[in-house]
N, C-alpha and C. Protein backbone atom coordinates (compact mmCIF):
# COMPACT_ATOMS: atom_id res chain seq x y z
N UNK A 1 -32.09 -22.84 -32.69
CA UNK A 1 -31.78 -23.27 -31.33
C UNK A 1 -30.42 -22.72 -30.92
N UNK A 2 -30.15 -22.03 -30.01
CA UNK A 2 -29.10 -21.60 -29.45
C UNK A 2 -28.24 -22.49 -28.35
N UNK A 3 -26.49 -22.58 -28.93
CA UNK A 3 -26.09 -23.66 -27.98
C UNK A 3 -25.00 -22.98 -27.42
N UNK A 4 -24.86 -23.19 -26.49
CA UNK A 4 -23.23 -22.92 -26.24
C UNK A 4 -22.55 -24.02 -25.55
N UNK A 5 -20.93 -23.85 -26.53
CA UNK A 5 -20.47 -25.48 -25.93
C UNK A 5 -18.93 -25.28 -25.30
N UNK A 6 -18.91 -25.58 -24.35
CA UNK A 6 -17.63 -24.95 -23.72
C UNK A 6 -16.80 -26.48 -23.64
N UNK A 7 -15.36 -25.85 -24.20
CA UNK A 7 -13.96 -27.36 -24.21
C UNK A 7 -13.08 -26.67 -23.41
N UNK A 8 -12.00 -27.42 -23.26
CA UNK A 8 -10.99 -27.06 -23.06
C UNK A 8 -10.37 -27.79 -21.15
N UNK A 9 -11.23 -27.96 -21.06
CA UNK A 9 -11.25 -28.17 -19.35
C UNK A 9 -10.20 -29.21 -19.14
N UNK A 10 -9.97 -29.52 -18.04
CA UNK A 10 -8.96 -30.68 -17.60
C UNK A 10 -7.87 -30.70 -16.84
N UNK A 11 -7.54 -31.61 -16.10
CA UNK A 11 -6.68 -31.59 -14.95
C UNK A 11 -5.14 -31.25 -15.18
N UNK A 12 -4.74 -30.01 -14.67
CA UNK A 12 -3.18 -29.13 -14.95
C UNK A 12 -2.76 -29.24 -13.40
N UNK A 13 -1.58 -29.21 -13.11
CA UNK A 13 -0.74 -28.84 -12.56
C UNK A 13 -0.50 -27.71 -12.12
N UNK A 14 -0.83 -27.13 -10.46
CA UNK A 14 -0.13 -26.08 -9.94
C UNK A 14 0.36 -24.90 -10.88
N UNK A 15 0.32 -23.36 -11.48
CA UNK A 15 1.19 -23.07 -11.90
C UNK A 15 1.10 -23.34 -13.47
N UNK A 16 0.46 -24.34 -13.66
CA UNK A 16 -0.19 -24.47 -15.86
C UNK A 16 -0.94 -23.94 -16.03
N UNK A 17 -1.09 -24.30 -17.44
CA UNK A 17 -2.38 -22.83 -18.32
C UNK A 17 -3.32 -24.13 -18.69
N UNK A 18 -4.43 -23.66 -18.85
CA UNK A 18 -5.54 -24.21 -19.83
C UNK A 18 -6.18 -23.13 -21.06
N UNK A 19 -6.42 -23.38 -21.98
CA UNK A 19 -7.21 -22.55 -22.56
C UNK A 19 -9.05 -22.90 -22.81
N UNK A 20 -9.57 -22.33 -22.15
CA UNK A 20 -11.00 -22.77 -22.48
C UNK A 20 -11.82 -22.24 -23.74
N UNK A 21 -12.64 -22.83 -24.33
CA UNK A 21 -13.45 -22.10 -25.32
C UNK A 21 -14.70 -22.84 -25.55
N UNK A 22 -15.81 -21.48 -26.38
CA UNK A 22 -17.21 -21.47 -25.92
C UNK A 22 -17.38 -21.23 -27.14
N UNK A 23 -18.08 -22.14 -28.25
CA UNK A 23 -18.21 -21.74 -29.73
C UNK A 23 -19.92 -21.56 -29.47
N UNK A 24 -20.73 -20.77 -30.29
CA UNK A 24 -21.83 -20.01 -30.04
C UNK A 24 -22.48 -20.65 -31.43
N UNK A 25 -23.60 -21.20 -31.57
CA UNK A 25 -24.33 -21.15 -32.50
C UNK A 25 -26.16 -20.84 -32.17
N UNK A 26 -26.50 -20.16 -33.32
CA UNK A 26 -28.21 -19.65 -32.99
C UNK A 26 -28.00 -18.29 -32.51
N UNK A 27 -27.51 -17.57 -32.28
CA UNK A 27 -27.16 -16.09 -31.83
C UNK A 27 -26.23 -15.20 -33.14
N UNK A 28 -26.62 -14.30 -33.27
CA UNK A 28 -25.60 -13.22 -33.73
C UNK A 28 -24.80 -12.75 -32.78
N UNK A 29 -23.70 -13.49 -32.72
CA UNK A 29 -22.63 -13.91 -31.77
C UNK A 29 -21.92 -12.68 -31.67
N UNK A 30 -22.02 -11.49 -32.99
CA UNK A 30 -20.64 -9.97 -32.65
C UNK A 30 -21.52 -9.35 -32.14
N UNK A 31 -22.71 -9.35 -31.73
CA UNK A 31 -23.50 -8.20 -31.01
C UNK A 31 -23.93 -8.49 -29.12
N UNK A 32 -23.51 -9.89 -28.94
CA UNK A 32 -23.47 -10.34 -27.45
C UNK A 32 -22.65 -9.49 -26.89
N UNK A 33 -22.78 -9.36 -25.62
CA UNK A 33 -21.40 -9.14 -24.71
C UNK A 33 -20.92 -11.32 -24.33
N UNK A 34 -20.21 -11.40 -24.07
CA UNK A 34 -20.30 -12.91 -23.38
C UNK A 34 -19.46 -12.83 -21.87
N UNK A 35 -19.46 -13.69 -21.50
CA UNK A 35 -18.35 -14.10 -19.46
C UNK A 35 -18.34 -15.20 -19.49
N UNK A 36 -17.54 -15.54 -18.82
CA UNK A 36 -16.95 -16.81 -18.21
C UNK A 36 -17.23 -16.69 -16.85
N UNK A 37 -18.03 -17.69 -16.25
CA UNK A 37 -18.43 -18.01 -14.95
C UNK A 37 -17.44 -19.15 -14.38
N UNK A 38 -17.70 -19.06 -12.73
CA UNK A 38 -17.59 -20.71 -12.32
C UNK A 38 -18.24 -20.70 -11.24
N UNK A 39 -17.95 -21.97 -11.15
CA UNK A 39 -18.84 -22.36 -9.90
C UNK A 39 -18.09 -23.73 -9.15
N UNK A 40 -17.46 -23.20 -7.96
CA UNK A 40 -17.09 -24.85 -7.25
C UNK A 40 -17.94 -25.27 -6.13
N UNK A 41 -17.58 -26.39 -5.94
CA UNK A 41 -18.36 -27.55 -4.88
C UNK A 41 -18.55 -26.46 -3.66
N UNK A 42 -20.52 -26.74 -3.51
CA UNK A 42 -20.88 -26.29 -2.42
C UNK A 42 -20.77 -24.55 -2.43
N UNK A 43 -20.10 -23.50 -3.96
CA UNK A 43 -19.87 -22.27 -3.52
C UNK A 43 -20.74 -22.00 -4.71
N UNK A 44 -21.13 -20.67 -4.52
CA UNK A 44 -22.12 -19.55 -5.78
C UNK A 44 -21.44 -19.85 -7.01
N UNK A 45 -22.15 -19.34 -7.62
CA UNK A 45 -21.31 -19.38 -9.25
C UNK A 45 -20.96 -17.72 -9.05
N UNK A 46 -19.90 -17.84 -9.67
CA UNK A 46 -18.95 -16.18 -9.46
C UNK A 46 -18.87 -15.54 -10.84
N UNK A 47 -18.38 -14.77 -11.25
CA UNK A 47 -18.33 -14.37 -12.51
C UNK A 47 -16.55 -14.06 -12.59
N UNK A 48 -16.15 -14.39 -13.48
CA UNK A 48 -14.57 -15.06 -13.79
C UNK A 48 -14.42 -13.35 -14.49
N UNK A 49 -14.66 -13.46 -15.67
CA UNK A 49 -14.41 -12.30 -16.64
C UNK A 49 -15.39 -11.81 -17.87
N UNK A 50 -15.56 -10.63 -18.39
CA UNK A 50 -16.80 -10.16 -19.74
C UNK A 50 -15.75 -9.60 -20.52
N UNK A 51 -16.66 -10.03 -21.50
CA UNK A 51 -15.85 -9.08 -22.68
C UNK A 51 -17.43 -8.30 -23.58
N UNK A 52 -17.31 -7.01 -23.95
CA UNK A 52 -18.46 -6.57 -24.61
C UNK A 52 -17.93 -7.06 -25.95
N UNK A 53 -19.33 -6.42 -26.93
CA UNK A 53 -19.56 -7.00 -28.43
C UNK A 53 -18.34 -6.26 -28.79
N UNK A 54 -18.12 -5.39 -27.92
CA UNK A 54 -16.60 -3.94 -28.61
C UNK A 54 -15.74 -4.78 -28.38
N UNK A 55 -15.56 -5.65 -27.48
CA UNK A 55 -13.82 -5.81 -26.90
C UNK A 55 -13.80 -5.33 -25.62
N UNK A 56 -14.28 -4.85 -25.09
CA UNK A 56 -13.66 -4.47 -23.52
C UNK A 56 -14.35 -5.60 -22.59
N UNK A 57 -13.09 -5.65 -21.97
CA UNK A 57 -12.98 -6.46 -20.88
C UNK A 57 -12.75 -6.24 -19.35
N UNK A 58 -13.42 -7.27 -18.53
CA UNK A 58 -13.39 -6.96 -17.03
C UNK A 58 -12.98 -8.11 -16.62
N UNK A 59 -12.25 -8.07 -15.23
CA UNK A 59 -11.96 -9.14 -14.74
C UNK A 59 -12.13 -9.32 -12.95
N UNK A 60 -12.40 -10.43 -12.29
CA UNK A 60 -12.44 -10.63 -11.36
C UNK A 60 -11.24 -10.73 -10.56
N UNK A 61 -11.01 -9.73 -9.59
CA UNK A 61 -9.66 -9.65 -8.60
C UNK A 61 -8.93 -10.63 -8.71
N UNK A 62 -9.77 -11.56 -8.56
CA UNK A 62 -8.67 -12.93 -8.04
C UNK A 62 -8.41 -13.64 -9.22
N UNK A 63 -8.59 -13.39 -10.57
CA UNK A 63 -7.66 -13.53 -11.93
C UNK A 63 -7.40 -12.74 -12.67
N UNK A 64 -7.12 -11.52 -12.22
CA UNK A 64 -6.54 -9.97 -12.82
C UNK A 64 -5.06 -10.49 -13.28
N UNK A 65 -4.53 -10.78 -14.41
CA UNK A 65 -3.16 -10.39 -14.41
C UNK A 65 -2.78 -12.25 -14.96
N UNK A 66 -3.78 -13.06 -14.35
CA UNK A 66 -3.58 -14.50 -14.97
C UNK A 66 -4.24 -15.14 -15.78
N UNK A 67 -5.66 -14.10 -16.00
CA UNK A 67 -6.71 -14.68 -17.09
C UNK A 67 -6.53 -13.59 -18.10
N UNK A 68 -6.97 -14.37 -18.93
CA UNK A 68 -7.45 -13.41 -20.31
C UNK A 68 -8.57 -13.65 -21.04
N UNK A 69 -10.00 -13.21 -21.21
CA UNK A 69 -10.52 -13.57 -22.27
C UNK A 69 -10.59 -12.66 -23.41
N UNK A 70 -11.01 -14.01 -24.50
CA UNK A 70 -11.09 -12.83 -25.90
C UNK A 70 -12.00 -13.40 -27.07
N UNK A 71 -12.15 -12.95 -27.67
CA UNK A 71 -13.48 -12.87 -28.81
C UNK A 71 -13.06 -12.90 -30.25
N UNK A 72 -13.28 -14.15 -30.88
CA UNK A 72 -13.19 -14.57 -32.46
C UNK A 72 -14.79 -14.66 -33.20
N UNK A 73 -14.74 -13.35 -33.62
CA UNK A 73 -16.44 -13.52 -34.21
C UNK A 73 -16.42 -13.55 -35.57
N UNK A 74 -15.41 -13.96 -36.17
CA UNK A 74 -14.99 -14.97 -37.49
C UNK A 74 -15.98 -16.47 -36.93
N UNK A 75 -15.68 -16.79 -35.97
CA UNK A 75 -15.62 -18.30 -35.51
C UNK A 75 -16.49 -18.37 -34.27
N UNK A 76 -17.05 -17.08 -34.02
CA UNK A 76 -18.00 -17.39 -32.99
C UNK A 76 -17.65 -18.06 -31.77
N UNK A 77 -16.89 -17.41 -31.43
CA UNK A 77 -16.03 -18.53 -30.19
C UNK A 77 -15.45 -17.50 -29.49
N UNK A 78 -15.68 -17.55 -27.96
CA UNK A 78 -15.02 -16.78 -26.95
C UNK A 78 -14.09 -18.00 -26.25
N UNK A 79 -13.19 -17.06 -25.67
CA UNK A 79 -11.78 -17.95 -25.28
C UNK A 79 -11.33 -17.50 -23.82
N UNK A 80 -11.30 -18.29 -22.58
CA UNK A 80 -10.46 -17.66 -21.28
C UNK A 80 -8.86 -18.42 -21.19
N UNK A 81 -7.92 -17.65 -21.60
CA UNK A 81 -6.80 -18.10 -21.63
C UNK A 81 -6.20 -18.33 -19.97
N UNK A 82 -6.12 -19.49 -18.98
CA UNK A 82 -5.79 -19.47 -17.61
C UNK A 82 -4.59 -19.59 -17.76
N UNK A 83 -3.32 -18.67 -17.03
CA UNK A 83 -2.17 -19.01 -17.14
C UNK A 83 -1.89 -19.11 -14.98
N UNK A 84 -0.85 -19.53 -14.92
CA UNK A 84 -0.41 -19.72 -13.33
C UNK A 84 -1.61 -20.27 -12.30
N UNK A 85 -1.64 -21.13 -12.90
CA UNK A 85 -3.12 -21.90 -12.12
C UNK A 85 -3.17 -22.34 -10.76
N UNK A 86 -3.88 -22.13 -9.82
CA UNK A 86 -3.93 -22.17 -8.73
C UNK A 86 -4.88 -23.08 -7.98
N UNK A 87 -4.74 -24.33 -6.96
CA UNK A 87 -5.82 -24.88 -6.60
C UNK A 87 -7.37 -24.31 -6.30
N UNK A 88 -7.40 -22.72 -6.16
CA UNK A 88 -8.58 -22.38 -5.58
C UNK A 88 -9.48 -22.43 -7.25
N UNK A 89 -8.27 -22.19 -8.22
CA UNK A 89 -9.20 -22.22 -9.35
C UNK A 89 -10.05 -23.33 -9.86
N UNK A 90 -9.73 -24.27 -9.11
CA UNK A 90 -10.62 -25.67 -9.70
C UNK A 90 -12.02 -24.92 -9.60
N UNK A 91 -12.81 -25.39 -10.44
CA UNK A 91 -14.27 -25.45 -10.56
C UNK A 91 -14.95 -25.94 -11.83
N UNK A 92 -15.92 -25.97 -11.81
CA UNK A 92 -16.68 -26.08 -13.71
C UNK A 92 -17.04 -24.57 -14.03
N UNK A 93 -16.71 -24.43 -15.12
CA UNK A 93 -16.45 -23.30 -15.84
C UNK A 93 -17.29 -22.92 -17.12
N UNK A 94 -18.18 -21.83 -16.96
CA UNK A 94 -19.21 -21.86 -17.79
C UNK A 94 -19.27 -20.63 -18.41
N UNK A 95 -19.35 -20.90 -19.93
CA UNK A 95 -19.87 -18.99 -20.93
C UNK A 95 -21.13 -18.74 -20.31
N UNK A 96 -21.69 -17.67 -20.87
CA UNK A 96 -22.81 -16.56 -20.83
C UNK A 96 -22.50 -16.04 -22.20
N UNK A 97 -23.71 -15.97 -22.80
CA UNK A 97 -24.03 -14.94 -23.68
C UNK A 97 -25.47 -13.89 -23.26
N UNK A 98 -25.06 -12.37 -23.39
CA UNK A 98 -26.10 -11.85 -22.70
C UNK A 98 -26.15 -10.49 -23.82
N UNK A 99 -27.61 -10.47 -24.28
CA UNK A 99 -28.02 -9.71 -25.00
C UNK A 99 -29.48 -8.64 -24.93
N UNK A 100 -29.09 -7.52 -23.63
CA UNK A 100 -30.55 -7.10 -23.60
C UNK A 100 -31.44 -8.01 -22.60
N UNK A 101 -32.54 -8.53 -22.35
CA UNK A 101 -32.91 -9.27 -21.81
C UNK A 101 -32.79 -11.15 -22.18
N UNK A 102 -31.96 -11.30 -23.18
CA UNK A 102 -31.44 -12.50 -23.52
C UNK A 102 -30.38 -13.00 -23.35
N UNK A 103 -30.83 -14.03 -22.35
CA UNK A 103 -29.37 -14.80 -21.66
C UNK A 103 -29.67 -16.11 -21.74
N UNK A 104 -27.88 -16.63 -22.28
CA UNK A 104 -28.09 -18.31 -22.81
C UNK A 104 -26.42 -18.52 -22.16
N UNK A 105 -26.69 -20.03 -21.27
CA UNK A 105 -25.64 -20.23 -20.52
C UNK A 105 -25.34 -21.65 -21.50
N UNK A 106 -23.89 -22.46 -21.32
CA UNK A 106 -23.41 -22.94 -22.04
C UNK A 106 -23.76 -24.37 -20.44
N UNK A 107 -22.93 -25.50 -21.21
CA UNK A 107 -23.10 -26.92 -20.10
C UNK A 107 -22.09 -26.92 -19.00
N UNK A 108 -21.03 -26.16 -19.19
CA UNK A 108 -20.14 -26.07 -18.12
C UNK A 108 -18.76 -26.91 -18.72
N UNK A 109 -17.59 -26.80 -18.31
CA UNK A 109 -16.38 -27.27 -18.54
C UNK A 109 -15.71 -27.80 -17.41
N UNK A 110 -15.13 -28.72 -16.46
CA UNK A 110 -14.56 -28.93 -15.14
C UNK A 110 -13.28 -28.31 -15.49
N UNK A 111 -12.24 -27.99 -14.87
CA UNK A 111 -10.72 -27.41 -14.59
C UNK A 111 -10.86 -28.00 -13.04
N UNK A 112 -9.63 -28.31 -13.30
CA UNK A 112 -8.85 -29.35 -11.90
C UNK A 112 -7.68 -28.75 -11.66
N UNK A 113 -7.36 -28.01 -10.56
CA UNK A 113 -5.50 -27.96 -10.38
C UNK A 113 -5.49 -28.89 -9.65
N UNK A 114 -4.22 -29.62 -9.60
CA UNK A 114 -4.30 -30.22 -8.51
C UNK A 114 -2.84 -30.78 -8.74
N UNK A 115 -1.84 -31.27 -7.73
CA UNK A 115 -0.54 -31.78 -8.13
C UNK A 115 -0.74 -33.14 -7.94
């Protein structure tokens, strides 16, 4: 059974970091690419950032330069490091693992800015 379980979420302050993470079990987790999605109230789910099974990474304009994700396939766990957090970033925040025609989404994480 394939799970993905995303932590890290929770209400920061204007300007704070969160670190989120998505530990992977049921998949051969170094051959995924994985992303970090979100999705806020009433808007699409967007795509945040990917990282391939290599390491390369993409990011969405509007967290170029404040996100980071990255990949522990010791531990099966992808990571979006949020630094300078911004109210528009509130949303629930969700992995992807995507392999070929196999895609497995995780339960979602909330992130709150808010002062």
């Amino acid at each position: 059974q394939v799970q993905l379980v995303e932590s890290g979420g929770g209400l920061v302050q204007p300007g704070g970091s969160l670190r989120l993470s998505c530990a992977a079990s049921g998949i051969s987790f170094s051959n995924y690419a994985m992303a970090w999605y979100r999705q806020a109230p009433g808007q699409q789910r967007e795509l945040v950032a990917t990282i391939t099974s290599r390491g390369s990474t993409n990011y969405a304009e509007s967290v170029k330069g404040r996100f980071t994700i990255s990949r522990d396939n010791a531990w099966n766990t992808v990571y979006l490091q949020m630094n300078s957090l911004k109210p528009a970033d509130t949303a629930v925040y969700y992995c992807r693992a995507q392999l070929a025609v196999r895609n497995y989404w995780g339960q979602g994480t909330q992130v709150t800015v808010s002062s």
